[in-house]
C-alpha atoms as a PDB file:
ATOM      1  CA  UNK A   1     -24.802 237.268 273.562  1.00  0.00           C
ATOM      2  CA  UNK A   2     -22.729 234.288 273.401  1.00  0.00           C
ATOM      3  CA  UNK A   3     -22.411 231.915 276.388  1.00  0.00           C
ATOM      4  CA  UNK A   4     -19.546 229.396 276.373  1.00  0.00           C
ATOM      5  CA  UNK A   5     -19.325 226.929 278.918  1.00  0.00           C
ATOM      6  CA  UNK A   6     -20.114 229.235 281.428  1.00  0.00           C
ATOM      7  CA  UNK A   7     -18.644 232.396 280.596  1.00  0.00           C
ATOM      8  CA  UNK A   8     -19.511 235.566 278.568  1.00  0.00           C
ATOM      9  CA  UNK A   9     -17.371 235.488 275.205  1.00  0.00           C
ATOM     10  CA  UNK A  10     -17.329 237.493 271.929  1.00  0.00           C
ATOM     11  CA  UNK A  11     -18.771 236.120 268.542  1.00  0.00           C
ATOM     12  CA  UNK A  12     -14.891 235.428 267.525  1.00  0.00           C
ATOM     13  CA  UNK A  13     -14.357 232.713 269.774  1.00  0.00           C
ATOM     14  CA  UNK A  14     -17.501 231.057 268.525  1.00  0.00           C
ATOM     15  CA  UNK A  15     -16.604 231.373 265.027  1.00  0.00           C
ATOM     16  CA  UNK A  16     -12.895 229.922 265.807  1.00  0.00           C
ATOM     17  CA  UNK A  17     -14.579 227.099 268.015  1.00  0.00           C
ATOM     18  CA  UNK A  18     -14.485 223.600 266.619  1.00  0.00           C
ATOM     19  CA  UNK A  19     -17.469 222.261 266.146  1.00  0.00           C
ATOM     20  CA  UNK A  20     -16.891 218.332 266.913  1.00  0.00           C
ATOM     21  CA  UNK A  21     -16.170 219.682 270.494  1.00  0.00           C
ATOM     22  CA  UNK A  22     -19.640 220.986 271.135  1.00  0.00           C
ATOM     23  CA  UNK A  23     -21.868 219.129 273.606  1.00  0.00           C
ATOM     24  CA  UNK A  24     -24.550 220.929 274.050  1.00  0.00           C
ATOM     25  CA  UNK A  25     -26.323 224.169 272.639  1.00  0.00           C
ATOM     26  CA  UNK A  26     -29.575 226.024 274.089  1.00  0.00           C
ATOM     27  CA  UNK A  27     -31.243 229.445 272.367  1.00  0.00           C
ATOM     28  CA  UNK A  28     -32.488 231.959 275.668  1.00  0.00           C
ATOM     29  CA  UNK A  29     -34.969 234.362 274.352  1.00  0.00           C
ATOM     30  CA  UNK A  30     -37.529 236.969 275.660  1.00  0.00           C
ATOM     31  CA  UNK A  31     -37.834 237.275 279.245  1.00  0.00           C
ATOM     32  CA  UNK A  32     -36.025 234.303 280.142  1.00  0.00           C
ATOM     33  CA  UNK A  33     -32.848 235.604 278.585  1.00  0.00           C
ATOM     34  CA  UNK A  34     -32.769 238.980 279.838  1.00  0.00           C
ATOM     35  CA  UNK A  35     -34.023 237.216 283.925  1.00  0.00           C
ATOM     36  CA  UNK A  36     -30.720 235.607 283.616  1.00  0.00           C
ATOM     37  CA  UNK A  37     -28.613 237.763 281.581  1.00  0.00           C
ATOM     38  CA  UNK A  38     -30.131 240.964 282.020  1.00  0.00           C
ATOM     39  CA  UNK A  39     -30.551 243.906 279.983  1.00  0.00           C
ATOM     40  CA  UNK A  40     -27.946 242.965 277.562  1.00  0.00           C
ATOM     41  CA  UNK A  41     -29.305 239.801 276.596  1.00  0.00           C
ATOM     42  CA  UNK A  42     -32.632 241.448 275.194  1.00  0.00           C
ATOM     43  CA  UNK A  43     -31.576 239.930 271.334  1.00  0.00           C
ATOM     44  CA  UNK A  44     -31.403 236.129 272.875  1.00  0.00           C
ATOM     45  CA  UNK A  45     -28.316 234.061 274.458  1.00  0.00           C
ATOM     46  CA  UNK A  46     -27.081 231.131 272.708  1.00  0.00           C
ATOM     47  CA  UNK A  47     -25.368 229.211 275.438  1.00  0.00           C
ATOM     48  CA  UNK A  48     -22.733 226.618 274.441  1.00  0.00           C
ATOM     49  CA  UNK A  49     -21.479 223.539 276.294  1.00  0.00           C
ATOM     50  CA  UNK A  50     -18.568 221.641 275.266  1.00  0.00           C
ATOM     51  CA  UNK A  51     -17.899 217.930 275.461  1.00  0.00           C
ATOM     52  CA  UNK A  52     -15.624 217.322 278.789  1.00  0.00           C
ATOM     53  CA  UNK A  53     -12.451 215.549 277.694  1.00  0.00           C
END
């Protein structure tokens, strides 16, 4: 599950992201992934902040 400043997005929008404008990035996995994301977020969320312009 992919996590983009804020919001639930697919793995294309990641992949077409440009990298200089990436802030932050934090890995979710185990129970503290699926406490905030639930159920679907069993695999890990990589949650993605981007610089504020």
């Amino acid at each position: 599950m992919f996590i983009l400043n804020g919001k639930k997005v697919s793995k294309k929008v990641i992949d077409e992201l440009d990298t200089d404008s990436i802030d932050k990035i934090e890995v979710l996995k185990g129970d503290s992934a699926t406490k905030e994301y639930g159920k679907k977020a069993k695999e890990g969320v990589v949650i993605i902040t981007t610089k504020k312009e």
